[in-house]
N, C-alpha and C. Protein backbone atom coordinates (compact mmCIF):
# COMPACT_ATOMS: atom_id res chain seq x y z
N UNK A 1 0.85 -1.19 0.00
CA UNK A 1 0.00 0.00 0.00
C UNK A 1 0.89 1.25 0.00
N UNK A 2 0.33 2.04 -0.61
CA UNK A 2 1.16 3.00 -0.77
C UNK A 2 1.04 4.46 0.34
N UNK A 3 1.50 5.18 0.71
CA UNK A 3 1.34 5.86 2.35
C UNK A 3 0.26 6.73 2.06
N UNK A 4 -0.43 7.43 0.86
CA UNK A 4 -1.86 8.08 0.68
C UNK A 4 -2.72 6.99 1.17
N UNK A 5 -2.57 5.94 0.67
CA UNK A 5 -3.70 4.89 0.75
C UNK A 5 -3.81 4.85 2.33
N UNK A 6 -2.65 4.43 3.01
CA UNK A 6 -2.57 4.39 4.45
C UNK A 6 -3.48 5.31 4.65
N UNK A 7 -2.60 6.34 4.82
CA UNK A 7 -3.72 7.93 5.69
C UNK A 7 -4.99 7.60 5.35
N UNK A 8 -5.23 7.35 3.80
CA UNK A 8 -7.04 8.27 4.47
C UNK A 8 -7.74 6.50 5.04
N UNK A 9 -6.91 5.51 5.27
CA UNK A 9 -7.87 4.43 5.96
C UNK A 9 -7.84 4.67 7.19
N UNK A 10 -6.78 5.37 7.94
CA UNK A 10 -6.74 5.62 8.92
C UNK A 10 -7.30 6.79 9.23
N UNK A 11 -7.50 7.63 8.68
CA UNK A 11 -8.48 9.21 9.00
C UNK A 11 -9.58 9.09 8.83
N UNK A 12 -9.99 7.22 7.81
CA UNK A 12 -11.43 7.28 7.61
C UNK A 12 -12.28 6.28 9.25
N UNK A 13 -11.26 5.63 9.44
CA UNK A 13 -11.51 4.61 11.06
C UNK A 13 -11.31 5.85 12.03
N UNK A 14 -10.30 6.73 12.12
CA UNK A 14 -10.67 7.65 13.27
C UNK A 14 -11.96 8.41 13.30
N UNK A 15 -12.08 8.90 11.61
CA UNK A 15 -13.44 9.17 11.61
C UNK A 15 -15.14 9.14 12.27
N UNK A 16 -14.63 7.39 11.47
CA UNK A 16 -16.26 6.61 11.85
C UNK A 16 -15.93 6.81 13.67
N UNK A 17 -15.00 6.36 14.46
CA UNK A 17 -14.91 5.99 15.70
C UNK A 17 -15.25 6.98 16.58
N UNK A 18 -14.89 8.45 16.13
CA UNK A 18 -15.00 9.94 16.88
C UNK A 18 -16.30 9.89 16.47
N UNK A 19 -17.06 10.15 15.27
CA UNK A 19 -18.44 10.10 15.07
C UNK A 19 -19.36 9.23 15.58
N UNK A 20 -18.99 7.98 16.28
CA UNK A 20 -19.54 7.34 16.98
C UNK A 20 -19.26 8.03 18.51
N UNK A 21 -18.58 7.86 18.72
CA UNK A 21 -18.57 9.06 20.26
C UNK A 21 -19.23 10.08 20.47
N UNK A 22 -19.21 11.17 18.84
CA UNK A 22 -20.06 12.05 19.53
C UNK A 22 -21.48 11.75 19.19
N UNK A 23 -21.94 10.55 18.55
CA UNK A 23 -23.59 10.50 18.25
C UNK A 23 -23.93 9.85 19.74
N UNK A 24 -22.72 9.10 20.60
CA UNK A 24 -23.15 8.77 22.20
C UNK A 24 -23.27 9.94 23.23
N UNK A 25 -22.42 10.90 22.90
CA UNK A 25 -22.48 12.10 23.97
C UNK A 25 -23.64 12.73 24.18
N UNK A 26 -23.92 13.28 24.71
CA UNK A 26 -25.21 14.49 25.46
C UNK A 26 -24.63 15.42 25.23
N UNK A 27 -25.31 16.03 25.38
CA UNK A 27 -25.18 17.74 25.51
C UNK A 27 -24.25 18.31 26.43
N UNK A 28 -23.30 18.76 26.20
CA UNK A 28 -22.12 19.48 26.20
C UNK A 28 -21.01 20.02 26.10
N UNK A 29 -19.80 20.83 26.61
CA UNK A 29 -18.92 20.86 25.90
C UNK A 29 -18.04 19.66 25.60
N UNK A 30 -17.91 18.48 25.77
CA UNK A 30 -17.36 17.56 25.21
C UNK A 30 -17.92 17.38 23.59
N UNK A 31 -19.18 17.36 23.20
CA UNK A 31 -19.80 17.19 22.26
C UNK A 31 -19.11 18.47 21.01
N UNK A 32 -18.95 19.83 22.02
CA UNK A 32 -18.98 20.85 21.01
C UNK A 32 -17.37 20.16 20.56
N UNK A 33 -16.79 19.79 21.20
CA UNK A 33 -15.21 19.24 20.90
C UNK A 33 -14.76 18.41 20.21
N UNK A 34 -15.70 17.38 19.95
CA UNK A 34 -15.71 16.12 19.07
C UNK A 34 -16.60 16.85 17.80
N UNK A 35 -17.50 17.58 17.63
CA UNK A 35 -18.09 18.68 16.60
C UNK A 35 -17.11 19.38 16.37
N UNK A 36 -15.98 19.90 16.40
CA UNK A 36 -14.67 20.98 15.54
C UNK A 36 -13.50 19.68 15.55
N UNK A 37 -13.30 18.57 16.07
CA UNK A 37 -12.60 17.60 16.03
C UNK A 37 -12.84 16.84 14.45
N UNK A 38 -14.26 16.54 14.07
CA UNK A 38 -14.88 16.20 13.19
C UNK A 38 -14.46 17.01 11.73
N UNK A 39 -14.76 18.44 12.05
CA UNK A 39 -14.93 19.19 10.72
C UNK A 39 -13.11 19.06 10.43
N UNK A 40 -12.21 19.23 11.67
CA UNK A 40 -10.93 19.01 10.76
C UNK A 40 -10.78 17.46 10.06
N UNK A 41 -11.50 16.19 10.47
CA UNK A 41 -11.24 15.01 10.39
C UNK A 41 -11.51 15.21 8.72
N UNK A 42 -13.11 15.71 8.90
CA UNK A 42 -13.81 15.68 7.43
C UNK A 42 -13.00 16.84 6.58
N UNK A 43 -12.14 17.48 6.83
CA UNK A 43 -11.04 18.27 5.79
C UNK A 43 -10.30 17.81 5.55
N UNK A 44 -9.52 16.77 6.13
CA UNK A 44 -8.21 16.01 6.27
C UNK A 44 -8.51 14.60 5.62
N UNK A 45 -9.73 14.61 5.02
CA UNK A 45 -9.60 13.40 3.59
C UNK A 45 -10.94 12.04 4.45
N UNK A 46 -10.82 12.20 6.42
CA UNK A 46 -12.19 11.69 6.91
C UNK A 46 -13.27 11.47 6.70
N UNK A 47 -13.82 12.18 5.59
CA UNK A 47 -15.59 12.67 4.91
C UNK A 47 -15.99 10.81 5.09
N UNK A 48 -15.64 10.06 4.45
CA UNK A 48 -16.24 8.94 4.12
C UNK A 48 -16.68 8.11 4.90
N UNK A 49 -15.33 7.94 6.19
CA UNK A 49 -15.93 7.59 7.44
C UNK A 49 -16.82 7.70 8.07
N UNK A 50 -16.89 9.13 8.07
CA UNK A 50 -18.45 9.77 8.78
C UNK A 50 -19.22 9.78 8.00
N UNK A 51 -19.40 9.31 6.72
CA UNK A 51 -20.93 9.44 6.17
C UNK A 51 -21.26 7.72 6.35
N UNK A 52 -20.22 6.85 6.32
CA UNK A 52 -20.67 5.29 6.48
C UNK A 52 -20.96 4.95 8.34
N UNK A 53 -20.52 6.23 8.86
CA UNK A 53 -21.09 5.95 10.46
C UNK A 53 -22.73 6.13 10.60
N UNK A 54 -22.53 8.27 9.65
CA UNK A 54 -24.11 8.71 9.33
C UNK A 54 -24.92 7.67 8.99
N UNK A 55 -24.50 6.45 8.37
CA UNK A 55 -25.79 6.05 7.19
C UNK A 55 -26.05 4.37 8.47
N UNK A 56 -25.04 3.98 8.74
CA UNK A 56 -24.96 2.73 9.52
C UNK A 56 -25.68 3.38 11.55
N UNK A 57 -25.58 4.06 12.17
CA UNK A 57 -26.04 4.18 13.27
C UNK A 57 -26.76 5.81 13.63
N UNK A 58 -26.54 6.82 12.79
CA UNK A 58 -27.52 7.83 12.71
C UNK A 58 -28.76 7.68 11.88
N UNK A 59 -29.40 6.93 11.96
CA UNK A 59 -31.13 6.60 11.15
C UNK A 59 -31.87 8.03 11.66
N UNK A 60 -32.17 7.90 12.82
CA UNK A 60 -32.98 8.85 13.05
C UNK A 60 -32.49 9.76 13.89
N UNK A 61 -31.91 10.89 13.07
CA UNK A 61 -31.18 11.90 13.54
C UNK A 61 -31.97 12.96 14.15
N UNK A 62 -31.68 13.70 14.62
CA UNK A 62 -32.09 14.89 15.46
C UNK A 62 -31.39 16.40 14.42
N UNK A 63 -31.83 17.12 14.27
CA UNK A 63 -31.82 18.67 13.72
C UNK A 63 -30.36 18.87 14.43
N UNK A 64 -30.30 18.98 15.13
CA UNK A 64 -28.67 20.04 16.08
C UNK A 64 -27.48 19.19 15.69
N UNK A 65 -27.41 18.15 15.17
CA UNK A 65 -26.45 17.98 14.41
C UNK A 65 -26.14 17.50 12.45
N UNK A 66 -27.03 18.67 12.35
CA UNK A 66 -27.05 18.38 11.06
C UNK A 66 -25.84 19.68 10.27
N UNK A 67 -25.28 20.45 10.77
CA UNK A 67 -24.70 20.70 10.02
C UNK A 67 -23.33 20.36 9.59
N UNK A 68 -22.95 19.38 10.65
CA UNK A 68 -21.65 18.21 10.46
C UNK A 68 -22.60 16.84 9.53
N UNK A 69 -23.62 17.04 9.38
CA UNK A 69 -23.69 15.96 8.69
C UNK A 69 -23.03 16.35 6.78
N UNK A 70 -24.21 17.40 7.11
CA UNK A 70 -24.07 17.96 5.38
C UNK A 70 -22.68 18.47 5.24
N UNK A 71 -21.96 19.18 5.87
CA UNK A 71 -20.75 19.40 5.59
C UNK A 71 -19.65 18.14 5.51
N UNK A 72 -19.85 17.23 6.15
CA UNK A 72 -19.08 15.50 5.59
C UNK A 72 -19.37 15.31 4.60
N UNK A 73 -21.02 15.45 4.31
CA UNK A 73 -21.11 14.32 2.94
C UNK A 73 -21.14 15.49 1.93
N UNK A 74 -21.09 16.67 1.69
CA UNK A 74 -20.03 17.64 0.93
C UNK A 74 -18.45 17.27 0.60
N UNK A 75 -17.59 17.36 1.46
CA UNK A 75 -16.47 16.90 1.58
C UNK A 75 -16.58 15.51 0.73
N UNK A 76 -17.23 15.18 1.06
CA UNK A 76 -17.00 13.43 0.12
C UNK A 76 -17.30 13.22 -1.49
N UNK A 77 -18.42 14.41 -1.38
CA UNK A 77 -18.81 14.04 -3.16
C UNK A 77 -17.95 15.02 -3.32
């Protein structure tokens, strides 16, 4: 494998794994932290991760985190 290939499998598993943390958190500043943790993940080549977390354990999402949703699956297409 060649070391691009590496990175984004690994930015795409930190991805899904942080996006699973913060779809477990509640409400607070931990949440807002894993939310700006995210948007650099999803700049840094992450997008894909978090849209196969979005689609596999966010079904029925809630409004207050939708604008990390749409901004991942931006980043991806």
């Amino acid at each position: 494998m060649t070391n691009i290939r590496i990175y984004l499998l690994l930015i795409n598993i930190l991805g899904f794994t942080l996006y699973l943390f913060y779809y477990l958190l509640k409400l607070g500043i931990f949440k807002n932290v894993f939310k700006v943790l995210l948007h650099i993940i999803g700049i840094g080549g992450g997008a894909f991760g978090m849209v196969l977390a979005i689609l596999i354990f966010d079904r029925d999402s809630a409004k207050e985190g939708l604008d990390l949703k749409v901004f991942s699956c931006l980043l991806y297409t």
